[in-house]
C-alpha atoms as a PDB file:
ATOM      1  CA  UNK A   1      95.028 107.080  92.456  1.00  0.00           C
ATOM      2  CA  UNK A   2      91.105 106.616  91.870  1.00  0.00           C
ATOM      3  CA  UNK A   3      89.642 106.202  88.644  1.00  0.00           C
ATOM      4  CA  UNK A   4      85.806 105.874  88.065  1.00  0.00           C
ATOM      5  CA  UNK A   5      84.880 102.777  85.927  1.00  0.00           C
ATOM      6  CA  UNK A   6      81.693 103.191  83.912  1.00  0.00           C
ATOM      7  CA  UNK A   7      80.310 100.720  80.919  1.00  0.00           C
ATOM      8  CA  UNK A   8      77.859  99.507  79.192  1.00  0.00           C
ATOM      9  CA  UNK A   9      75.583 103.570  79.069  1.00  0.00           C
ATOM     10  CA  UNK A  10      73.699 102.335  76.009  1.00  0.00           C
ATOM     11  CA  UNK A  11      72.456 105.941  75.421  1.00  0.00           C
ATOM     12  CA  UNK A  12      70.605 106.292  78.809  1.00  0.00           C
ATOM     13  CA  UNK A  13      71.586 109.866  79.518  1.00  0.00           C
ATOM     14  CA  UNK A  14      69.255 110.548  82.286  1.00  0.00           C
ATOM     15  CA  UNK A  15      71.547 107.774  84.159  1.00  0.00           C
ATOM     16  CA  UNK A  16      75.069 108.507  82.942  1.00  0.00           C
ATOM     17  CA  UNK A  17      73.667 112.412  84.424  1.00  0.00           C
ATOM     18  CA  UNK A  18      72.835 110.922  88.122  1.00  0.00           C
ATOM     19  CA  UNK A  19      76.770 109.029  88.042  1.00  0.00           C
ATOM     20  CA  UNK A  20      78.045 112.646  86.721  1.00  0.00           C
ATOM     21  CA  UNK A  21      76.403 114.077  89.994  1.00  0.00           C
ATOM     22  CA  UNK A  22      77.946 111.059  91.974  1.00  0.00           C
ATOM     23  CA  UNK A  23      81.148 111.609  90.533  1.00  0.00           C
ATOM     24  CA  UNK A  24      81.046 115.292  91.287  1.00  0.00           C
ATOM     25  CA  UNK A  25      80.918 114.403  94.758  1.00  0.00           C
ATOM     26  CA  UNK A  26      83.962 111.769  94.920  1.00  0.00           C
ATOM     27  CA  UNK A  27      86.243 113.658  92.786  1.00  0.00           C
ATOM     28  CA  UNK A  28      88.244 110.775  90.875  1.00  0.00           C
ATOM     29  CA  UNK A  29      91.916 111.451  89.333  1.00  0.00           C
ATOM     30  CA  UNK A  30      90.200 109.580  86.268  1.00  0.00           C
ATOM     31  CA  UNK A  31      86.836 108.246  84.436  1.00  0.00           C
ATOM     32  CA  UNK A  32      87.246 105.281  81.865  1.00  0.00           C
ATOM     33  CA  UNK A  33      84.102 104.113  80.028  1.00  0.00           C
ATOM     34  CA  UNK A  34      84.707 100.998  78.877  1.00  0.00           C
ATOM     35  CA  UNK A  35      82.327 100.219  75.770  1.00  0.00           C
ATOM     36  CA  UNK A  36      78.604 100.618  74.802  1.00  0.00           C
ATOM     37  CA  UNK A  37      77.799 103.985  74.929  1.00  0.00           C
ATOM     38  CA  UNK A  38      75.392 103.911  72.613  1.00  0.00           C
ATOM     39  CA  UNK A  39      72.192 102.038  71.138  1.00  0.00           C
ATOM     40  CA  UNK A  40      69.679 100.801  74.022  1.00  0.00           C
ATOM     41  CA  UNK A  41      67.982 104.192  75.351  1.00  0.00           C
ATOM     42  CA  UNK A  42      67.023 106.971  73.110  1.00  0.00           C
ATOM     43  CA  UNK A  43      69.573 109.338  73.837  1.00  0.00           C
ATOM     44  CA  UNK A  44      72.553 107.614  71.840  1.00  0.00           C
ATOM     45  CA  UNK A  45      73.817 110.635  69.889  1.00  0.00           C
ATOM     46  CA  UNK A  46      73.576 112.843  73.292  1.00  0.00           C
ATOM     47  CA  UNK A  47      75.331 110.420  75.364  1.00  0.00           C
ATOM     48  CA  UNK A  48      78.217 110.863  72.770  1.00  0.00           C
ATOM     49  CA  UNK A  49      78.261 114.399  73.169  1.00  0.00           C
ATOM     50  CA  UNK A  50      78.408 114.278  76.740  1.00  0.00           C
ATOM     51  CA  UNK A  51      80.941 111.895  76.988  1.00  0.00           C
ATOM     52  CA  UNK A  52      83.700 113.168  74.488  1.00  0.00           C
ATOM     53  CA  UNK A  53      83.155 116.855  75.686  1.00  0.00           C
ATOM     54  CA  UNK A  54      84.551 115.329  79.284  1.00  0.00           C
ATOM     55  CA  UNK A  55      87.698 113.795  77.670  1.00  0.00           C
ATOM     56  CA  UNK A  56      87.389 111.130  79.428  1.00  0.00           C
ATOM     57  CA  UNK A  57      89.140 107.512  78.383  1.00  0.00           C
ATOM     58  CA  UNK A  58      86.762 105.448  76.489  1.00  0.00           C
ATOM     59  CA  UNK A  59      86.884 102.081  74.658  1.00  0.00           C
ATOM     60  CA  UNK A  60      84.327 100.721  72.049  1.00  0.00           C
ATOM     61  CA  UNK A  61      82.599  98.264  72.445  1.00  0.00           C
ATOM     62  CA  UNK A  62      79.874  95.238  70.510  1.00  0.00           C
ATOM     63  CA  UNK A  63      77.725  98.256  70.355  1.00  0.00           C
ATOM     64  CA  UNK A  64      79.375 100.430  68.732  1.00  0.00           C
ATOM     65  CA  UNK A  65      80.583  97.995  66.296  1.00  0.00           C
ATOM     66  CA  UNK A  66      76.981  97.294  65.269  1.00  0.00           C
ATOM     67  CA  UNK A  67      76.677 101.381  64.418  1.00  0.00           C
ATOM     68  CA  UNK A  68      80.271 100.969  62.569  1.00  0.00           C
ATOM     69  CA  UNK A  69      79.631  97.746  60.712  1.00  0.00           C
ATOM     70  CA  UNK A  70      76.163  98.920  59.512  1.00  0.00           C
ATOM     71  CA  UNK A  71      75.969  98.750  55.867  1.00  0.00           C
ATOM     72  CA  UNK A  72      79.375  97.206  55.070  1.00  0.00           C
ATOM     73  CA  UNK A  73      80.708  94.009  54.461  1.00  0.00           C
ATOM     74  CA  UNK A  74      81.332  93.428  57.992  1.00  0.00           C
ATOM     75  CA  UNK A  75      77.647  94.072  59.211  1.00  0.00           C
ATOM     76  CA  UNK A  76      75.531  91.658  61.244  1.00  0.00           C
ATOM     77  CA  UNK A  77      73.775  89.425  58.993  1.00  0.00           C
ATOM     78  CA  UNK A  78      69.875  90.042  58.327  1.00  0.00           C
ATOM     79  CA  UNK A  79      70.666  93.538  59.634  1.00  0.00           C
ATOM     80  CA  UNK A  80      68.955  94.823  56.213  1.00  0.00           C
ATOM     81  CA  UNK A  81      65.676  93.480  58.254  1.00  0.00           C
ATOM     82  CA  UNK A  82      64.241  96.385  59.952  1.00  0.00           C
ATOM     83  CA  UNK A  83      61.561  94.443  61.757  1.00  0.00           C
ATOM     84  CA  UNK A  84      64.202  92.535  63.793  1.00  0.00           C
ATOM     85  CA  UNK A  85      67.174  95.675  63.244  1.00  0.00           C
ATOM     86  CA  UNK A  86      64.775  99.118  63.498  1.00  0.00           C
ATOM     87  CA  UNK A  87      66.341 100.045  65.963  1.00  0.00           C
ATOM     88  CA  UNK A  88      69.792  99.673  64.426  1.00  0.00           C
ATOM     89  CA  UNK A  89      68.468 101.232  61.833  1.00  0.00           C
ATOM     90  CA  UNK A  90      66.648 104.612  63.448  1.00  0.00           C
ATOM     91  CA  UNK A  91      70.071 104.853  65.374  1.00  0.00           C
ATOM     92  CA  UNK A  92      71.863 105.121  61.850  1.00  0.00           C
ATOM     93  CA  UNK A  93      69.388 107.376  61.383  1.00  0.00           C
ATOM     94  CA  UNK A  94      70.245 109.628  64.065  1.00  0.00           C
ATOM     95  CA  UNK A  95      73.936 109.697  64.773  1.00  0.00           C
ATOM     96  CA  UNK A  96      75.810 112.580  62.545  1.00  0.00           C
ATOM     97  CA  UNK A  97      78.915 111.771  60.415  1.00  0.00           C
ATOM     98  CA  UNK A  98      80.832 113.821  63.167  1.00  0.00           C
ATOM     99  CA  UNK A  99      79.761 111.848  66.179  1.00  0.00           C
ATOM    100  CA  UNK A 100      80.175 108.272  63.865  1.00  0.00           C
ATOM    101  CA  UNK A 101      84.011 109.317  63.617  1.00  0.00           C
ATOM    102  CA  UNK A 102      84.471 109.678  67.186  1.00  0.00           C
ATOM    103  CA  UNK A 103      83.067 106.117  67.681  1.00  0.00           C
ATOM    104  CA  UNK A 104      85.306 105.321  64.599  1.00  0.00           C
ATOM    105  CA  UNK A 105      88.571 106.495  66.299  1.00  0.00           C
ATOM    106  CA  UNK A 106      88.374 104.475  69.776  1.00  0.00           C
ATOM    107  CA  UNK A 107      90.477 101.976  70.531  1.00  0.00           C
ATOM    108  CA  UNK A 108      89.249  98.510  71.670  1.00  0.00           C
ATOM    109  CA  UNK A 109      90.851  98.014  74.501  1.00  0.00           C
ATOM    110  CA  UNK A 110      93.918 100.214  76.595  1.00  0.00           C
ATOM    111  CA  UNK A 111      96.293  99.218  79.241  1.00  0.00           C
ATOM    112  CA  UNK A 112      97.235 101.965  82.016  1.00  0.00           C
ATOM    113  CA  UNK A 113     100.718 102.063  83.311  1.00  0.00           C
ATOM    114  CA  UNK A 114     100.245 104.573  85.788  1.00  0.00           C
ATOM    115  CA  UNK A 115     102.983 105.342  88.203  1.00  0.00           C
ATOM    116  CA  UNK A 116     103.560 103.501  91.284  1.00  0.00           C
ATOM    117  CA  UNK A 117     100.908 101.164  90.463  1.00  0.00           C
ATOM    118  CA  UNK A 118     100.632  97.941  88.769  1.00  0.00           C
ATOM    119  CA  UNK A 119      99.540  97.606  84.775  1.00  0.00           C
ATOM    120  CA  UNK A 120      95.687  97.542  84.309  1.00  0.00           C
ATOM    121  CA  UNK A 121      94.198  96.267  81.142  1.00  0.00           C
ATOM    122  CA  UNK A 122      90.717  97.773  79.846  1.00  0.00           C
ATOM    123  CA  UNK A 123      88.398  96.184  77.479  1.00  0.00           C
ATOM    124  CA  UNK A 124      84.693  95.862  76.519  1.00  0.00           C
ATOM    125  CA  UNK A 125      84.824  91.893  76.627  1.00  0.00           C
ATOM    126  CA  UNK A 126      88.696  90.221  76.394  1.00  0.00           C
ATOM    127  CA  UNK A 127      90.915  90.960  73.975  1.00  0.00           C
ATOM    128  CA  UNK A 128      89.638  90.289  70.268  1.00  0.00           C
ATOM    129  CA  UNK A 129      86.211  89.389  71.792  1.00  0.00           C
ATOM    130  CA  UNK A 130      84.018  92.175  72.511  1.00  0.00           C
ATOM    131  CA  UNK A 131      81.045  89.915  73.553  1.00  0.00           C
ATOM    132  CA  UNK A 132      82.635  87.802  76.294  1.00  0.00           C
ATOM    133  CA  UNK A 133      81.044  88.896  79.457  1.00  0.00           C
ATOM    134  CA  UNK A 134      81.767  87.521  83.349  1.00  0.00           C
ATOM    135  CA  UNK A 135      79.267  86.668  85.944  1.00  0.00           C
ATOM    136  CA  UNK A 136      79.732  86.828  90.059  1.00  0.00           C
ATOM    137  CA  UNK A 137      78.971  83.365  90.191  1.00  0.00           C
ATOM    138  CA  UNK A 138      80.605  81.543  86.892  1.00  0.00           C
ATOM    139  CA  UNK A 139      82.875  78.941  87.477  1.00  0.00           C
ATOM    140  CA  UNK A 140      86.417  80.476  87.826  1.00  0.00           C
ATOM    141  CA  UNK A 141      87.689  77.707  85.119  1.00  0.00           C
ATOM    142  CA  UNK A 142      85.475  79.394  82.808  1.00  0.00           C
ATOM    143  CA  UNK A 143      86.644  82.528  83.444  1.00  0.00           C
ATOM    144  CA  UNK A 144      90.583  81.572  83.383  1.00  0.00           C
ATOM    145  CA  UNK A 145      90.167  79.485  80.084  1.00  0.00           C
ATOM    146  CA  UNK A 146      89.555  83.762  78.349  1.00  0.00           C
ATOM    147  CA  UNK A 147      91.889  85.443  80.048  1.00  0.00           C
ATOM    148  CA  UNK A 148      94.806  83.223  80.360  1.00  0.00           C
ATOM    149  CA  UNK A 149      97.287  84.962  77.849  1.00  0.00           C
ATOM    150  CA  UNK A 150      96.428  88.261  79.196  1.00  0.00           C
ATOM    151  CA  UNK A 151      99.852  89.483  81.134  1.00  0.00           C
ATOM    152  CA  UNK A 152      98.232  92.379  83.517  1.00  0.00           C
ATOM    153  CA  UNK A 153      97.112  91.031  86.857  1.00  0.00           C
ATOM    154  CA  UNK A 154      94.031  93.314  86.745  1.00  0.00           C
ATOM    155  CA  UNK A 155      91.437  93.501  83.989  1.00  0.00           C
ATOM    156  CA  UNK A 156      88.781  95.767  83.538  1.00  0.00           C
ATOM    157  CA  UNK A 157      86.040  93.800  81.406  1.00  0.00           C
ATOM    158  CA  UNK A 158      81.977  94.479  80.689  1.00  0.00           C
ATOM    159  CA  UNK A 159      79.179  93.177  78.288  1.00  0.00           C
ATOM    160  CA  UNK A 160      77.454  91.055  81.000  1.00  0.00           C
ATOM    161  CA  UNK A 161      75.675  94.453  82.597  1.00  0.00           C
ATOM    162  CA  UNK A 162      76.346  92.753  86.744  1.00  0.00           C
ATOM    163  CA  UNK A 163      78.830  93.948  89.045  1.00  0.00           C
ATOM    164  CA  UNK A 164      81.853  91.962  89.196  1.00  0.00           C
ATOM    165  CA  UNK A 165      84.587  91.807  91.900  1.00  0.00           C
ATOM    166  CA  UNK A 166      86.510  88.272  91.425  1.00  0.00           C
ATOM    167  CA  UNK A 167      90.022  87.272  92.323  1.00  0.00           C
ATOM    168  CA  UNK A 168      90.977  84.276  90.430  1.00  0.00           C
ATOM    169  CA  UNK A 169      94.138  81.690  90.778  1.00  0.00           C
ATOM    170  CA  UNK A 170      95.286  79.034  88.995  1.00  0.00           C
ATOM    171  CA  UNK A 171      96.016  76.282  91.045  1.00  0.00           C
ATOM    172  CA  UNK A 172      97.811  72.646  90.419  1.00  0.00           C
ATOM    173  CA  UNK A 173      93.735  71.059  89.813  1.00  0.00           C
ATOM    174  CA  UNK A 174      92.461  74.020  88.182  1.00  0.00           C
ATOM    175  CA  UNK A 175      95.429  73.898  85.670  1.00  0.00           C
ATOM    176  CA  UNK A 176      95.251  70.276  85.734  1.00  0.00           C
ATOM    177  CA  UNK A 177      91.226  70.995  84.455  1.00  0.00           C
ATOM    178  CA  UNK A 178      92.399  73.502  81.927  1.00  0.00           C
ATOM    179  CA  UNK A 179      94.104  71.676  80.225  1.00  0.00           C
ATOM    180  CA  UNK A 180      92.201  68.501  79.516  1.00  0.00           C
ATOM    181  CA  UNK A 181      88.876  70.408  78.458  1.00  0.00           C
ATOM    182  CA  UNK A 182      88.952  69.872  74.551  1.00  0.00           C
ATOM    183  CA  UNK A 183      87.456  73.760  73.810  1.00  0.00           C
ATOM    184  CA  UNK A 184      90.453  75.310  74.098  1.00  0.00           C
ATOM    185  CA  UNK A 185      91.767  73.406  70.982  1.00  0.00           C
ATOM    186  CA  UNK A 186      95.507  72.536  72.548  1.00  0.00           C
ATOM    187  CA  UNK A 187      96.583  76.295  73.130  1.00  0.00           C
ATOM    188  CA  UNK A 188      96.486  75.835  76.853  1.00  0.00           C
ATOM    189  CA  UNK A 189      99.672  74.525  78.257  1.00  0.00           C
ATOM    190  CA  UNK A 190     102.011  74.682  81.124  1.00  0.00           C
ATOM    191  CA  UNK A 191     103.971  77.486  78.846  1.00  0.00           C
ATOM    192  CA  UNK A 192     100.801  79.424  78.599  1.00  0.00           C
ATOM    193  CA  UNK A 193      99.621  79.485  81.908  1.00  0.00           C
ATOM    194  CA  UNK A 194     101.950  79.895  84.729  1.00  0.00           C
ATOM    195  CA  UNK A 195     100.697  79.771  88.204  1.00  0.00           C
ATOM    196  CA  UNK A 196      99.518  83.177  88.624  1.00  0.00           C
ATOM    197  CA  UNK A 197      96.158  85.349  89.881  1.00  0.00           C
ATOM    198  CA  UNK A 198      93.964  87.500  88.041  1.00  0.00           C
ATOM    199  CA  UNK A 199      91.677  90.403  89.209  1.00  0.00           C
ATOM    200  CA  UNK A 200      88.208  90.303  87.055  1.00  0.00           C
ATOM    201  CA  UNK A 201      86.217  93.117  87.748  1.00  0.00           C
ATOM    202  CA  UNK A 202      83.476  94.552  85.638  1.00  0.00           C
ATOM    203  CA  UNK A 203      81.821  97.925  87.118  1.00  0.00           C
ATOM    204  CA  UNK A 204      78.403  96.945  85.786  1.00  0.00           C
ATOM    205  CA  UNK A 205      76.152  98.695  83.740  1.00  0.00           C
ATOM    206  CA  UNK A 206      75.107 102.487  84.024  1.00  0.00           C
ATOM    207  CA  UNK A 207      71.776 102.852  81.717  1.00  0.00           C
ATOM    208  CA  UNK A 208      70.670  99.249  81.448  1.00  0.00           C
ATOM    209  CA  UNK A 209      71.749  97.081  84.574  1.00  0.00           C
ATOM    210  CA  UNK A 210      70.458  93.714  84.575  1.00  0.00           C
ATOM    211  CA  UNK A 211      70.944  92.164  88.187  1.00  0.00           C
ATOM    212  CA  UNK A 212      67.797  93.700  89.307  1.00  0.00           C
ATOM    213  CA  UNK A 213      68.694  96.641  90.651  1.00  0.00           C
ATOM    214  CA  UNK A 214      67.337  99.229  88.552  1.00  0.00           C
ATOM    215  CA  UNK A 215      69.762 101.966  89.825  1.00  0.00           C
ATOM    216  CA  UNK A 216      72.786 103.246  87.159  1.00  0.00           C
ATOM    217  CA  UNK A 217      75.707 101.192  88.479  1.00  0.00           C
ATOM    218  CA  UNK A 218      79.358 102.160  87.835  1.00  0.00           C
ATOM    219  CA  UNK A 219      83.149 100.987  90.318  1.00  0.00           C
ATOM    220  CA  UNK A 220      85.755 103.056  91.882  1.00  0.00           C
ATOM    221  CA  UNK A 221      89.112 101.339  91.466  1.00  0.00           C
ATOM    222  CA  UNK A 222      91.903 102.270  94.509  1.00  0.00           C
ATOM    223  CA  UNK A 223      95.656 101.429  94.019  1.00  0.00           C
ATOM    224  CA  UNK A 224      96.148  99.722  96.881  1.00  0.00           C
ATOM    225  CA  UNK A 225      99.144  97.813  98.606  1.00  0.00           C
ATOM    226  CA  UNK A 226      99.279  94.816  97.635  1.00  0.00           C
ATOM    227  CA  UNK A 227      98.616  92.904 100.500  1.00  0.00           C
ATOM    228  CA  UNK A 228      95.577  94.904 100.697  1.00  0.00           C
ATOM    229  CA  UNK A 229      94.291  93.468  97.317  1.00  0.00           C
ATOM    230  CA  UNK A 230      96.022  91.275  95.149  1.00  0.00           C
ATOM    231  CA  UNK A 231      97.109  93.059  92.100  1.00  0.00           C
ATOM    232  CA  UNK A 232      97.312  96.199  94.031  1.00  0.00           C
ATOM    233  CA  UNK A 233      93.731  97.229  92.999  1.00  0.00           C
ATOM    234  CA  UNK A 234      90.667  97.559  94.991  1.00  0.00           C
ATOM    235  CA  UNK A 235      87.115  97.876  93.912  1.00  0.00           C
ATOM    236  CA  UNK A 236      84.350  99.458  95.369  1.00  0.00           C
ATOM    237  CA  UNK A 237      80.922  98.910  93.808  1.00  0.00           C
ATOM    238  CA  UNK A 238      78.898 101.980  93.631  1.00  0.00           C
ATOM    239  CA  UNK A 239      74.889 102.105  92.606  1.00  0.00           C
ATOM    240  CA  UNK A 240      73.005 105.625  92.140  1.00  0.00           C
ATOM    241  CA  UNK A 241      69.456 105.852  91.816  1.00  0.00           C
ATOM    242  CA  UNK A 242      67.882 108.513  89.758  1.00  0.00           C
ATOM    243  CA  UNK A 243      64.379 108.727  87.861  1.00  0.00           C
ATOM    244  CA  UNK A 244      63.735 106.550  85.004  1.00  0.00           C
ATOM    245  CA  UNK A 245      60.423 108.314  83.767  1.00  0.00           C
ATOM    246  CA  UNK A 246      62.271 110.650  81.168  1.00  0.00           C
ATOM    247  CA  UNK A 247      64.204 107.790  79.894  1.00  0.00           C
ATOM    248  CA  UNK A 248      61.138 105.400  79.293  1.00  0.00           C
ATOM    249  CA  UNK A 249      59.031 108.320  78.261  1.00  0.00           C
ATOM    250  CA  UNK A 250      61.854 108.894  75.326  1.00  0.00           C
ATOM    251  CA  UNK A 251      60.952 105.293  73.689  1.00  0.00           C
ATOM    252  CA  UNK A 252      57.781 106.592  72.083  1.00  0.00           C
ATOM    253  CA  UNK A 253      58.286 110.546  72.613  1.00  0.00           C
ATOM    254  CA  UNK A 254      61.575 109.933  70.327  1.00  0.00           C
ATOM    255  CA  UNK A 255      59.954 107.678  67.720  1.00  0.00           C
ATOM    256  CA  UNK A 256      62.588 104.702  68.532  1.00  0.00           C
ATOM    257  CA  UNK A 257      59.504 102.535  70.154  1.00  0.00           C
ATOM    258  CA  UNK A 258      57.701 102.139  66.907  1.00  0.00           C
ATOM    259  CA  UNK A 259      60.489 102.055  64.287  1.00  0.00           C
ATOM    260  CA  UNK A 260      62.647  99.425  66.737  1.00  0.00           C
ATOM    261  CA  UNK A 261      60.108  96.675  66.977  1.00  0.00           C
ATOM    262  CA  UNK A 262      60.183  93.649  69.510  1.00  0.00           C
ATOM    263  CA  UNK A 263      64.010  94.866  70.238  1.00  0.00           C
ATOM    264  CA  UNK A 264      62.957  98.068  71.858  1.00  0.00           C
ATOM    265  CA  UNK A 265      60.088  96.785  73.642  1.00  0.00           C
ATOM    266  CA  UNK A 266      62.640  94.476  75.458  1.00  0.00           C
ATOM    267  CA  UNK A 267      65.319  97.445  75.764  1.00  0.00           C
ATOM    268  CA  UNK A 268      62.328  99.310  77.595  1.00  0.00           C
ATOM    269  CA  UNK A 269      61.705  96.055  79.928  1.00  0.00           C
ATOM    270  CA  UNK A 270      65.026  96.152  80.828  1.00  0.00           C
ATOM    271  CA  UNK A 271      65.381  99.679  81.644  1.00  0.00           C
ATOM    272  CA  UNK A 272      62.329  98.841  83.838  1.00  0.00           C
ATOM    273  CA  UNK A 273      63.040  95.477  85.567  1.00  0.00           C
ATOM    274  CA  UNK A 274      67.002  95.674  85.701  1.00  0.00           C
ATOM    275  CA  UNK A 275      66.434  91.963  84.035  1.00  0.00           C
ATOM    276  CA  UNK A 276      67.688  90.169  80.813  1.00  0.00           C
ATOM    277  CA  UNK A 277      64.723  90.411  78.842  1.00  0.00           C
ATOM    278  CA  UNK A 278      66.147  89.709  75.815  1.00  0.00           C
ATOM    279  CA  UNK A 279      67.424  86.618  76.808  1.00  0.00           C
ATOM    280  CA  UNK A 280      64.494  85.836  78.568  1.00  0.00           C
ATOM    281  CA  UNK A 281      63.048  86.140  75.352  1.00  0.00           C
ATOM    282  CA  UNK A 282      65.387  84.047  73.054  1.00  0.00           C
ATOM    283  CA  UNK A 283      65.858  81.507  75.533  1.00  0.00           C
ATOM    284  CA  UNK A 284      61.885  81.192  75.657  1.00  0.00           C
ATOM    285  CA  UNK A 285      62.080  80.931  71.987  1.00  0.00           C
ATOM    286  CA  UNK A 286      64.950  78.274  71.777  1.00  0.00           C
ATOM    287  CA  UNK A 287      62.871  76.430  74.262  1.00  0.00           C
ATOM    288  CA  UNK A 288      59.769  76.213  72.622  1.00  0.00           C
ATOM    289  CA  UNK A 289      60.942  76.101  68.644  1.00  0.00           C
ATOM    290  CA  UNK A 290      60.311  79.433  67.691  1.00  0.00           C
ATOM    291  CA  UNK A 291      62.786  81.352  65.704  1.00  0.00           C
ATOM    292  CA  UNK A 292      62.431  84.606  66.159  1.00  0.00           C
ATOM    293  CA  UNK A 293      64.995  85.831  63.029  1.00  0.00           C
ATOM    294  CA  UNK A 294      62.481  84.404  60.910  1.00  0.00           C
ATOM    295  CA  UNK A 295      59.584  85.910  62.412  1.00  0.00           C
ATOM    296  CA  UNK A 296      60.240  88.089  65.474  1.00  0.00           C
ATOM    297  CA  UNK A 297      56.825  89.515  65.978  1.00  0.00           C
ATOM    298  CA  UNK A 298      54.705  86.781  66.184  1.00  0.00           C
ATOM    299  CA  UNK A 299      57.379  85.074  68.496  1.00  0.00           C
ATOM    300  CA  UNK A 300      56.546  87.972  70.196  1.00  0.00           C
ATOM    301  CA  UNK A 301      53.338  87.622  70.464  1.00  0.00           C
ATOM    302  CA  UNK A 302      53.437  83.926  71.583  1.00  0.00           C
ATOM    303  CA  UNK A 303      56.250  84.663  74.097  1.00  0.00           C
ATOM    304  CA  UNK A 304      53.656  87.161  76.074  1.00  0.00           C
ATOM    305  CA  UNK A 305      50.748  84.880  75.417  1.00  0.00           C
ATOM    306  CA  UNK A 306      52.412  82.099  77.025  1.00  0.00           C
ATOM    307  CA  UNK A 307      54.158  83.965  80.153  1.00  0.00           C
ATOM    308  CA  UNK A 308      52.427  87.074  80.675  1.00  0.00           C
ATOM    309  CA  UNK A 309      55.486  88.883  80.852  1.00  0.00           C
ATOM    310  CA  UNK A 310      54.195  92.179  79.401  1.00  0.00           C
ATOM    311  CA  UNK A 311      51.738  92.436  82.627  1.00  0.00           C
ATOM    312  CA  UNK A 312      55.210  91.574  85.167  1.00  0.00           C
ATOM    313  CA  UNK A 313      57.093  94.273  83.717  1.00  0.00           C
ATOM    314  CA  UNK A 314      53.849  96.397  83.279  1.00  0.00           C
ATOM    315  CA  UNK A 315      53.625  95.787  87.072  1.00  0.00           C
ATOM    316  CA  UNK A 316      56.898  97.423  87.741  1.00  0.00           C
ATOM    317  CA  UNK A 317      56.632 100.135  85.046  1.00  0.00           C
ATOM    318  CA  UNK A 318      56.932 103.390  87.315  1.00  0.00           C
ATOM    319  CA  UNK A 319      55.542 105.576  84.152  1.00  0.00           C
ATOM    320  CA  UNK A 320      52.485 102.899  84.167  1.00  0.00           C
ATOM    321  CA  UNK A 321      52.021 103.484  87.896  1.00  0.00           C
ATOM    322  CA  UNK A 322      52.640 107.466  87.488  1.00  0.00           C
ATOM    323  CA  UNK A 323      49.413 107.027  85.142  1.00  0.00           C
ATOM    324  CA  UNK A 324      47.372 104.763  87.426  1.00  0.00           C
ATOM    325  CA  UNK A 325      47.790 106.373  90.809  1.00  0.00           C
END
């Protein structure tokens, strides 16, 4: 059994189109999508399209909880405020009623119990918490402290946009650790976590990667014996390349560039760089006392004034250097 692991498209349809051609070629038994299809890229409502037309298995995720929440009593706060939420607001805009139920109907998170293969548990963050994401290099105490109470050996997780491939195990010290650190409020206990091993893998992100490879990323997972891979699933990281001019050229051919604000710019910059521009941005801010919910533009405008980030990313722009060669 092979099944194709793809997350995080965030309406980049020219790159979920180069994974379809990948795909073509290695012919999974299944495709999973777990979370954030939409909002990012300018092609949200046509990434749905694509997507449910292939009937493929898809969970939601923070994404399109922001699209859901809009406008209710559950919505972000300040999300009235189109100068930090346009483009929240020209996605709104732009999604029909018939597309918006689709999102409305996914679950948040499946399990597979496929035959002759262990359980595998899918979901945009952990369970409950769509916006915990996992990093190759976080401390695996970290990592064990939000997923002890999940049962299934292997978990399919997201948000963070970098490939992950981690094995984790408690040990005696590591449990020893867990216990003692005051965050987890007394729920962790000998009970709770029993010597055991996770699998952690997250498949990266297909239309906005941010390890710095700017290529649409996605996995392939393998049941596998289990002394092969513990928890009887293997992954193999896969990266495609494909052309990024249509999909920056959308910002501003679309309209999404001028009604999103600050928050598209840095959507574009990360389409661009394969960074975390936005939390380059807010971490800048944080740093130097600026709150940028209060005023986001001219944080903005201080943030490039100070770091001359607009002229890296401008460096790297491949529509810029289409124009300038």
């Amino acid at each position: 059994m092979r099944i194709a692991l793809l997350a995080d498209i965030h309406g980049n349809l020219p790159a979920l189109e180069a994974v379809l051609a990948e795909l073509e070629r290695l012919q999974p038994d299944q495709v999973v999508v777990d979370g954030d299809l939409i909002n990012g890229v300018p092609f949200s409502p046509e990434v749905i399209d694509r997507v449910r037309a292939l009937d493929w298995a898809v969970v939601r995720g923070n994404h399109e909880f922001y699209y859901l929440d809009f406008g209710t009593a559950r919505d972000v706060y300040g999300s009235h405020d189109r100068e930090r939420w346009g483009q929240l607001h020209w996605l709104v805009e732009r999604i029909t009623p018939t597309q918006g139920a689709y999102l409305a109907m996914l679950p948040d998170e499946r399990t597979f119990y496929l035959p002759g293969a262990q359980p595998v548990r899918i979901t945009h963050g952990v369970p409950g918490r769509n916006r915990v994401g996992f990093y190759a290099h976080q401390p695996a105490e970290q990592i064990i402290a939000d997923i002890y109470a999940i049962l299934e050996r292997t978990l399919i997780s997201a948000h963070s946009h970098v490939q992950v491939d981690r094995h984790l195990c408690v040990d005696p010290d590591l449990l020893s650790r867990l216990q003692s650190n005051p965050h987890l409020d007394g729920l962790l206990n000998e009970q709770a976590v029993l010597p055991r091993d996770w699998h952690v893998i997250n498949p990266g992100s297909v239309g906005l990667p941010l390890g710095g490879n700017p290529a649409a990323h996605f996995a392939l997972l393998e049941n596998v014996p289990e002394s092969v891979a513990p928890g009887g699933w293997r992954a193999t990281m896969q990266q495609v390349a494909y052309d990024r001019r249509p999909a920056l050229a959308a910002f501003a051919e679309t309209g999404m560039l001028s009604a999103g604000g600050v928050i598209t710019q840095l959507f574009y910059w990360e389409v661009v760089t394969a960074q975390p521009e936005i939390i380059f941005f807010y971490r800048w801010a944080r740093e130097y006392g600026f709150d940028p919910e209060h005023d986001i533009g001219a944080t903005f405008r201080a943030y490039t004034a100070a770091t001359q980030r607009d002229a890296y990313v401008r460096d790297r722009d491949p529509l810029y250097q289409r124009a300038h060669n």
